[in-house]
N, C-alpha and C. Protein backbone atom coordinates (compact mmCIF):
# COMPACT_ATOMS: atom_id res chain seq x y z
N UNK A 1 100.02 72.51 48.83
CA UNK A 1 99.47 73.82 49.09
C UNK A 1 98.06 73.64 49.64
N UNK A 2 97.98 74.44 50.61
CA UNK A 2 96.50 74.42 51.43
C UNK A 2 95.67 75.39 50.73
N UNK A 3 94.27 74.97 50.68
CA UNK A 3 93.21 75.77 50.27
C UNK A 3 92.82 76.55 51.34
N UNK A 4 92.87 77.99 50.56
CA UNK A 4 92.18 79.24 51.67
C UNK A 4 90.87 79.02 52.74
N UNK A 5 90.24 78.54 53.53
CA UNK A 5 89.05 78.97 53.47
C UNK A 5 88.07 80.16 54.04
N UNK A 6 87.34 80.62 52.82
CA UNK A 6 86.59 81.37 52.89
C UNK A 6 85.94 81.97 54.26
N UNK A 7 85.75 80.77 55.04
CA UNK A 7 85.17 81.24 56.03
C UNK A 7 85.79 81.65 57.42
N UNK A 8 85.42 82.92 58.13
CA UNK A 8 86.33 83.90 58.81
C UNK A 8 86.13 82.75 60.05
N UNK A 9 87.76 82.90 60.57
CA UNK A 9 88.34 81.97 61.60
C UNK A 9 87.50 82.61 63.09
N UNK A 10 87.05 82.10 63.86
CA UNK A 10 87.00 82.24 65.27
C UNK A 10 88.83 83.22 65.70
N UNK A 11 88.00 84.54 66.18
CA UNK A 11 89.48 85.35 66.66
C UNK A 11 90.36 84.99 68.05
N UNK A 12 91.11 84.75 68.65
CA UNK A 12 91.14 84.59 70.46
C UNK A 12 91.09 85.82 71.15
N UNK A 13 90.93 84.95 71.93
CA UNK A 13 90.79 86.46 73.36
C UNK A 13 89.25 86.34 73.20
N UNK A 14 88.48 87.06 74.00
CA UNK A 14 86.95 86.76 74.40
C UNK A 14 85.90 87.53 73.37
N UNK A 15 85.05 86.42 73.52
CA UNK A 15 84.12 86.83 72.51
C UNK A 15 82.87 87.16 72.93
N UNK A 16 82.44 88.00 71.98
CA UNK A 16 81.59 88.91 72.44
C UNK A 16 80.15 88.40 72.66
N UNK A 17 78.90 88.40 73.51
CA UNK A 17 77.65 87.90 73.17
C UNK A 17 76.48 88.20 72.37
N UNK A 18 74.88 88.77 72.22
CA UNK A 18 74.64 89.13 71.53
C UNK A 18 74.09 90.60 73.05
N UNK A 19 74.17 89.86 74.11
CA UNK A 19 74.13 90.59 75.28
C UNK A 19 74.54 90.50 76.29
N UNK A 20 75.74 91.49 76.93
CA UNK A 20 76.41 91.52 78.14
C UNK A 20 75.71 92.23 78.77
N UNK A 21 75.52 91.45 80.64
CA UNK A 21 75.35 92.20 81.67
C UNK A 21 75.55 93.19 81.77
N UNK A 22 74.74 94.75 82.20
CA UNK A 22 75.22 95.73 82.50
C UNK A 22 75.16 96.07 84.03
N UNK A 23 76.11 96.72 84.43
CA UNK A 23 76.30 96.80 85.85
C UNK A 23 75.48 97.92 85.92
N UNK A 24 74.34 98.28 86.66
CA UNK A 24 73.57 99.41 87.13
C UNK A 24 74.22 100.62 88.25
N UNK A 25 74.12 101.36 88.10
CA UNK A 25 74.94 102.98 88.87
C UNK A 25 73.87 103.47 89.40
N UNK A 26 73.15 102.33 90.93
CA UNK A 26 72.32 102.58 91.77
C UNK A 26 73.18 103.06 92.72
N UNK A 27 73.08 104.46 92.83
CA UNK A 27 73.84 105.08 93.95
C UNK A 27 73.27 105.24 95.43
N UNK A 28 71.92 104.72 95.50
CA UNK A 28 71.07 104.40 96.89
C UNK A 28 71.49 103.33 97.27
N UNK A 29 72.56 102.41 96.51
CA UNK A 29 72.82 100.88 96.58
C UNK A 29 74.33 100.95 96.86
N UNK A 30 75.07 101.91 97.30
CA UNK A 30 76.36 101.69 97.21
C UNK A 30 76.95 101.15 98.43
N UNK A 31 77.51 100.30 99.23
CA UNK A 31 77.96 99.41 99.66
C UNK A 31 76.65 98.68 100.65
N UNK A 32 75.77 98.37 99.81
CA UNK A 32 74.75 97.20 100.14
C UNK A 32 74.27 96.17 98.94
N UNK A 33 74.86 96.75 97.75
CA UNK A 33 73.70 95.72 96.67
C UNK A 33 74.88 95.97 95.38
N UNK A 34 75.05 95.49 94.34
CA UNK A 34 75.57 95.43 93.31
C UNK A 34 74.95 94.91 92.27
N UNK A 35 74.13 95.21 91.69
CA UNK A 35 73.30 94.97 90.77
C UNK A 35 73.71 95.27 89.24
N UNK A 36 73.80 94.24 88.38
CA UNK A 36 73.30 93.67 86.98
C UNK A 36 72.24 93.85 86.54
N UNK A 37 71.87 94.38 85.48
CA UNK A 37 70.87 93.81 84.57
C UNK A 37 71.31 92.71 83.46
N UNK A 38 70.46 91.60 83.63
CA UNK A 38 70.97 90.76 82.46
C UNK A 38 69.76 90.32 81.54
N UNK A 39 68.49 91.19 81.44
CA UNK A 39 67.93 91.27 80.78
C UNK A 39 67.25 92.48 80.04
N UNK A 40 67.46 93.00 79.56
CA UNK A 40 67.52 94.73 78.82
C UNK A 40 66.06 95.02 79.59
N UNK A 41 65.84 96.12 80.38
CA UNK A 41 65.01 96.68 80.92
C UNK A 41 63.60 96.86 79.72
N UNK A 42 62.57 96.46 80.06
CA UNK A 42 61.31 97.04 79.62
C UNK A 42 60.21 97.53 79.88
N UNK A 43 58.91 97.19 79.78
CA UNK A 43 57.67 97.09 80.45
C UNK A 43 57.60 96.11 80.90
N UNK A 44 57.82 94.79 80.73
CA UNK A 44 57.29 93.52 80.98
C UNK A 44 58.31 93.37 82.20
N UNK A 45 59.25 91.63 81.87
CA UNK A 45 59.90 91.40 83.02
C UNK A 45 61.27 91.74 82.69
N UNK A 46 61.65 91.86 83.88
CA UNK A 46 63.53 92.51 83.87
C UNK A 46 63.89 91.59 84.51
N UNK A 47 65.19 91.41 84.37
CA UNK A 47 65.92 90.04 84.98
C UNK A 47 67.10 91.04 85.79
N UNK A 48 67.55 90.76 87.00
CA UNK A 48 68.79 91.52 87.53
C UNK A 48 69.15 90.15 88.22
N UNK A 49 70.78 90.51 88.37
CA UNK A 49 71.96 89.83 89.13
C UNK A 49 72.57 90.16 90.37
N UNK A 50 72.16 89.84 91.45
CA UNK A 50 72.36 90.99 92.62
C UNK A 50 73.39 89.84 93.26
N UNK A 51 74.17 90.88 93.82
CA UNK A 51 75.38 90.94 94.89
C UNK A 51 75.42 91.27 95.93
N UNK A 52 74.76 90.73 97.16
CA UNK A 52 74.59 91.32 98.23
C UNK A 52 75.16 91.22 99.24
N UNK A 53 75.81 93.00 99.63
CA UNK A 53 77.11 92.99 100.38
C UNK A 53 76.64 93.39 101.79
N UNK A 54 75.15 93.50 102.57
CA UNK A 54 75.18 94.55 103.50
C UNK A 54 73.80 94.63 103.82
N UNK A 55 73.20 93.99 105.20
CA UNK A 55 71.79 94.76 105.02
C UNK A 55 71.50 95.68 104.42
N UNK A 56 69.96 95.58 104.40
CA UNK A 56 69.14 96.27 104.23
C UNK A 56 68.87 97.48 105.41
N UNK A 57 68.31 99.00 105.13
CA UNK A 57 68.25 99.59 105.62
C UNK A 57 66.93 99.06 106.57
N UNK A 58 66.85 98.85 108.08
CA UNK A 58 65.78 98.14 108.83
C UNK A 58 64.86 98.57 108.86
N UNK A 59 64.11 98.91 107.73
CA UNK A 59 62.41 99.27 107.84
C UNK A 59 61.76 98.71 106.57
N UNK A 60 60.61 98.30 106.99
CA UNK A 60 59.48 97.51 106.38
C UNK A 60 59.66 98.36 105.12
N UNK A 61 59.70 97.82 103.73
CA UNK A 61 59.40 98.80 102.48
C UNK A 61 58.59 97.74 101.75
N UNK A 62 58.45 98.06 100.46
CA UNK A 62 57.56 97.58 99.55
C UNK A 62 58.39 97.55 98.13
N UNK A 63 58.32 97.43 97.33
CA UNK A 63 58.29 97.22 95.77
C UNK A 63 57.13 97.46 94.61
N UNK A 64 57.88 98.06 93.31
CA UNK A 64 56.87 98.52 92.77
C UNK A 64 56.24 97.56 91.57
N UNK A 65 56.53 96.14 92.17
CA UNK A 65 56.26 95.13 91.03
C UNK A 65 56.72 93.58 92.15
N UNK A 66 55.55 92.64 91.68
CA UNK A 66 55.67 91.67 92.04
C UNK A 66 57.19 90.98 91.49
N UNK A 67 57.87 90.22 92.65
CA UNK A 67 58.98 89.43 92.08
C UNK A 67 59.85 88.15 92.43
N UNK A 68 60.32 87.50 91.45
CA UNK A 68 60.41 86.12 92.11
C UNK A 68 62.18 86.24 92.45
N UNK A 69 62.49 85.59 93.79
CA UNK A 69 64.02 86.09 93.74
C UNK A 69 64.86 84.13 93.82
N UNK A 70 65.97 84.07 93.05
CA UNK A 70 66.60 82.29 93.49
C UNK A 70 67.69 83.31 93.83
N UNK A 71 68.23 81.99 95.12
CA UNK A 71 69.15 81.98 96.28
C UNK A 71 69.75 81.25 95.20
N UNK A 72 71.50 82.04 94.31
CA UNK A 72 72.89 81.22 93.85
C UNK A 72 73.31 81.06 94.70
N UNK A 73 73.56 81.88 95.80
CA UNK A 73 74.85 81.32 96.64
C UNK A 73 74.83 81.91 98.18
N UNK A 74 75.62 81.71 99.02
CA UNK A 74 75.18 82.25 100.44
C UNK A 74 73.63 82.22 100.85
N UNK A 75 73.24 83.55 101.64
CA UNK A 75 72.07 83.26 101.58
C UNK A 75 71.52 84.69 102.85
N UNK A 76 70.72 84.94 103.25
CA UNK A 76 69.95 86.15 104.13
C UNK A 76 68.77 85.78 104.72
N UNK A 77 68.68 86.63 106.07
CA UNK A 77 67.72 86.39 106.70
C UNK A 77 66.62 87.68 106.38
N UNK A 78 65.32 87.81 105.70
CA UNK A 78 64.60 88.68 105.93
C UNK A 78 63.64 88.88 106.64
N UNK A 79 63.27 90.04 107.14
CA UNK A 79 62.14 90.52 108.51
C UNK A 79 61.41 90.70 107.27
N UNK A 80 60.02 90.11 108.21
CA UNK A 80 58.42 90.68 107.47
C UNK A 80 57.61 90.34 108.63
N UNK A 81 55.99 91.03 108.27
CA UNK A 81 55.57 91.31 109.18
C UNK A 81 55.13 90.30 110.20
N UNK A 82 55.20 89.15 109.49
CA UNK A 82 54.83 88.00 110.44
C UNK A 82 56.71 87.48 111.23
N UNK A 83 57.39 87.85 110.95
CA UNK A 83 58.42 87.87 111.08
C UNK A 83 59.71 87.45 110.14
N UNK A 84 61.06 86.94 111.24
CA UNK A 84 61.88 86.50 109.85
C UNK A 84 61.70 85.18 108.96
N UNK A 85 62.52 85.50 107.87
CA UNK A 85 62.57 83.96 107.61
C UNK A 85 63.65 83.99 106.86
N UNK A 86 64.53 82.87 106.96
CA UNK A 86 65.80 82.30 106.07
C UNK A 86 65.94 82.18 104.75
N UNK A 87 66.50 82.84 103.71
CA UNK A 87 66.48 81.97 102.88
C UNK A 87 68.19 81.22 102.24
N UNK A 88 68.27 80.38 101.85
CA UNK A 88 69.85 79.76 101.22
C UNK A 88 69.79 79.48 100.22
N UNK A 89 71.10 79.33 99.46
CA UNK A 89 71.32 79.35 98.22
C UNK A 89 70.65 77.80 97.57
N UNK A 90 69.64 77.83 96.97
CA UNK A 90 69.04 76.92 95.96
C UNK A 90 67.76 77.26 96.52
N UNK A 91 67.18 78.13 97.45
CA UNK A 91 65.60 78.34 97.10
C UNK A 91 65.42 79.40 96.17
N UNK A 92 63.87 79.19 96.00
CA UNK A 92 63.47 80.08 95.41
C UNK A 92 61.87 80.42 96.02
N UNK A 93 61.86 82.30 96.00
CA UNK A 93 60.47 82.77 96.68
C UNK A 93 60.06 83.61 95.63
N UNK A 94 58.87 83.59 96.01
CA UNK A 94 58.16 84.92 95.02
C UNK A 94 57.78 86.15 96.07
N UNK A 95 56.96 87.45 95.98
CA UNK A 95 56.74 88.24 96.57
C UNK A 95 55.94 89.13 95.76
N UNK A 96 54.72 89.58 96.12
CA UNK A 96 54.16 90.19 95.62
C UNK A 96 54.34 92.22 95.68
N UNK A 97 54.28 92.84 94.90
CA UNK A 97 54.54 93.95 95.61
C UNK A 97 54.43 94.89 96.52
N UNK A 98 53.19 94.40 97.27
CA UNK A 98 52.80 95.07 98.21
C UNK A 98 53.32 94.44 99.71
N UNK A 99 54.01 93.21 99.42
CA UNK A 99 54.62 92.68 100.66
C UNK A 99 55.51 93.38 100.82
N UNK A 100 55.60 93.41 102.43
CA UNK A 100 56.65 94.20 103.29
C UNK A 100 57.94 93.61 103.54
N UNK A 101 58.93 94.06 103.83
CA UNK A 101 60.39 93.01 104.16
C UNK A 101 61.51 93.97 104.27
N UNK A 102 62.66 93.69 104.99
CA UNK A 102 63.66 94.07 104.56
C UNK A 102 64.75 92.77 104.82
N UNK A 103 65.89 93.13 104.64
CA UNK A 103 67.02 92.10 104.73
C UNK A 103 67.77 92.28 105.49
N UNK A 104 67.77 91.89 106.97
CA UNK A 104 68.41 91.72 108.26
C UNK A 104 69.58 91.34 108.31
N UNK A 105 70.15 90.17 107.44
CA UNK A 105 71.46 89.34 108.06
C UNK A 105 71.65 88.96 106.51
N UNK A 106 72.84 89.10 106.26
CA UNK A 106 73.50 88.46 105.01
C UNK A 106 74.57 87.66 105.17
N UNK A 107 74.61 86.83 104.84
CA UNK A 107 75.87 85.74 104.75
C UNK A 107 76.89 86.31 103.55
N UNK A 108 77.97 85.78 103.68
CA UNK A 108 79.17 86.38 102.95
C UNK A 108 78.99 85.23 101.31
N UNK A 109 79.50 86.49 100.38
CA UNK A 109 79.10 85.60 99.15
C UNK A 109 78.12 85.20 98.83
N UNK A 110 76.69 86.45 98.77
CA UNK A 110 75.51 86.13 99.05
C UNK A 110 75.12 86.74 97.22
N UNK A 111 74.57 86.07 96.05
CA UNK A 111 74.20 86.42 95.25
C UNK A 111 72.54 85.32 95.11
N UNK A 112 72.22 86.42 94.28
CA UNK A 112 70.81 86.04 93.62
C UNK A 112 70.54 86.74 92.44
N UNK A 113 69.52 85.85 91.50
CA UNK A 113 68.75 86.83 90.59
C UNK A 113 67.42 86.56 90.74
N UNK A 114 67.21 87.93 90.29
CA UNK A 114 65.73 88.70 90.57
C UNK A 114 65.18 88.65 89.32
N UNK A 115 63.71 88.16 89.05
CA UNK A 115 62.46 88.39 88.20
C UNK A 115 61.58 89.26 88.36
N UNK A 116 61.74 90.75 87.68
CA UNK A 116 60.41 90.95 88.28
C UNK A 116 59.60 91.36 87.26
N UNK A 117 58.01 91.73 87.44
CA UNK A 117 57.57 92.01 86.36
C UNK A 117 57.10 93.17 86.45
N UNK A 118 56.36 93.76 85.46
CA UNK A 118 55.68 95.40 85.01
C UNK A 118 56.01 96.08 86.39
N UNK A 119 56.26 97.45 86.36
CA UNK A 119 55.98 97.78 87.23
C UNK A 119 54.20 98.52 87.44
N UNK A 120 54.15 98.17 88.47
CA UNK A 120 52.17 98.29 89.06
C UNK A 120 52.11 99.45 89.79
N UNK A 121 52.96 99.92 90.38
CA UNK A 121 52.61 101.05 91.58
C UNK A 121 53.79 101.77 91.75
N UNK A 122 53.40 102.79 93.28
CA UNK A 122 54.81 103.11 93.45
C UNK A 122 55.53 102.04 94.45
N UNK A 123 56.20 102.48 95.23
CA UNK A 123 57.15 101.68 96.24
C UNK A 123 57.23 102.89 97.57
N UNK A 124 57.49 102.23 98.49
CA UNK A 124 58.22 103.17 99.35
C UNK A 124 58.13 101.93 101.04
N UNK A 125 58.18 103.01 102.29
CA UNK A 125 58.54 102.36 103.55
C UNK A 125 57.59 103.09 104.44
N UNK A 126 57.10 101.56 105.70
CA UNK A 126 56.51 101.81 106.44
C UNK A 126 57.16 102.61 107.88
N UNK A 127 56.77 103.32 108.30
CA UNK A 127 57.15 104.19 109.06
C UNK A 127 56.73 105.08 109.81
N UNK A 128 56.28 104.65 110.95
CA UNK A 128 55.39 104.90 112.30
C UNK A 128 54.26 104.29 112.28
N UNK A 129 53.83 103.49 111.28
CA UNK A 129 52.71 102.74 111.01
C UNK A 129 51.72 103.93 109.70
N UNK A 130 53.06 104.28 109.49
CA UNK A 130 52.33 105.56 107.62
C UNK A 130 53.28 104.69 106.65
N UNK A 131 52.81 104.28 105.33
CA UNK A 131 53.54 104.31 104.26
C UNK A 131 53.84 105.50 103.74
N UNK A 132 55.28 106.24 103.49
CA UNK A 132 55.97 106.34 102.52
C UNK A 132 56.44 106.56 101.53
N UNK A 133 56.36 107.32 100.33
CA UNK A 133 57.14 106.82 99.03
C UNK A 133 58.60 106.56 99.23
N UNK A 134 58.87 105.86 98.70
CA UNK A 134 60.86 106.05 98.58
C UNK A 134 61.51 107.40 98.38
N UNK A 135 60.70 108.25 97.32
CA UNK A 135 61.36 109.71 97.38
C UNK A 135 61.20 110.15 98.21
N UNK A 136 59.91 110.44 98.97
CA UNK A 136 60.02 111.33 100.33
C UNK A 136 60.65 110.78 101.35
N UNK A 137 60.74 109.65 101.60
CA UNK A 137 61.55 108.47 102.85
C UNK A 137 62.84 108.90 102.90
N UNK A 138 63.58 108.65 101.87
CA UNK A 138 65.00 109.02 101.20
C UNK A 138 65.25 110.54 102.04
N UNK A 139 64.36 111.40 101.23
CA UNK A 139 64.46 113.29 101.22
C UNK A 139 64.49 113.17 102.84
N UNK A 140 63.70 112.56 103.79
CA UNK A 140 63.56 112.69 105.25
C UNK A 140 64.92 112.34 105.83
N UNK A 141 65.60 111.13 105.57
CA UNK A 141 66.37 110.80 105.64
C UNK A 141 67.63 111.77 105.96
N UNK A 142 68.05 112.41 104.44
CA UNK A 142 69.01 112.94 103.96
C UNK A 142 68.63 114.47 104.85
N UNK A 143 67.10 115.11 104.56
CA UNK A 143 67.54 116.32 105.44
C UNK A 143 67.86 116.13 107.21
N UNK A 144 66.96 114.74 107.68
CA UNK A 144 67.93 114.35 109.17
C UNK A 144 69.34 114.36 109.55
N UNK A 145 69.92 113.41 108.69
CA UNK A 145 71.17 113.75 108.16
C UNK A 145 71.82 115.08 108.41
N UNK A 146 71.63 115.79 107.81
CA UNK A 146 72.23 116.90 107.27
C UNK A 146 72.11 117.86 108.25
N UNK A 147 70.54 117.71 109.20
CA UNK A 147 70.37 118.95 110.35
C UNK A 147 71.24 118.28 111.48
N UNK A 148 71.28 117.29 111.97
CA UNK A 148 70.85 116.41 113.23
C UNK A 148 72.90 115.49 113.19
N UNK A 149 73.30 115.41 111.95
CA UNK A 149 74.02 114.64 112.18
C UNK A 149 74.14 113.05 112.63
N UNK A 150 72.99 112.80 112.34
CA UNK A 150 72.51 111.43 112.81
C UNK A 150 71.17 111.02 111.89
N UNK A 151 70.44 109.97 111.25
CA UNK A 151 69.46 109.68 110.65
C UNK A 151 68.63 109.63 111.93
N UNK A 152 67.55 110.13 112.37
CA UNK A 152 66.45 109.79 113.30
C UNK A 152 65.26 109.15 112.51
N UNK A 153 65.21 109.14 110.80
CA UNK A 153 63.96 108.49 110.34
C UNK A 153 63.68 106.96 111.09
């Protein structure tokens, strides 16, 4: 006869962590970006898992927090003001938030994660040689859209 033991068996089928990725419901992001959080959002630094399916919309923007991004896999070309530059899967860049950029060319199977820290400011896009916020950029956008049938921002 076998002795019971006390201690509760490992169950099968998958086990749980003390924290799973959450997939973010950025709806400004829907067939360009797929974003994770895999570090619970705070003041300090946030960690995200990005999936990138699709340029970037082509105008100079900003960020509202300095951040460091590593190339997992594939890889993108981004415009800034001195121009483009490459990056592939195993670098890694930083960016401060007031640098300009967007993301021109994506290679297929293009992931990275993002560091960033506090947020410092707002964000938004350069545009006619005026910055921007993202809310009003967006709002211009959407009422072009909507009169014009075409984005002219």
């Amino acid at each position: 006869m076998t002795q019971q033991n006390d201690q509760e068996q490992p169950r099968p089928g998958p086990q749980k962590s003390i924290f799973q990725p959450q997939r973010l419901a950025d709806l400004e992001l829907v067939g360009y970006l797929h974003r994770w959080c895999v570090k619970p959002r705070g003041k300090g630094e946030n960690q995200y898992l990005h999936h990138i399916l699709a340029p970037d919309y082509p105008v100079l923007h900003d960020h509202p927090w300095h951040f460091k991004s590593i190339i997992l896999s594939g890889g993108y070309t981004e415009m800034t003001p001195s121009g483009p530059i490459t990056h592939v899967a195993g670098d890694i860049y930083t960016r401060q938030a007031t640098d300009l950029h967007y993301i021109a060319e994506v290679t297929a199977n293009t992931w990275s994660m993002v560091f960033t820290g506090p947020t410092i400011r707002d964000w938004g896009f350069l545009h006619q040689d005026l910055w921007i916020s993202h809310a009003d950029f967006t709002e211009r956008r959407v009422e072009s859209i909507t009169r014009n049938g075409y984005d002219e921002a």
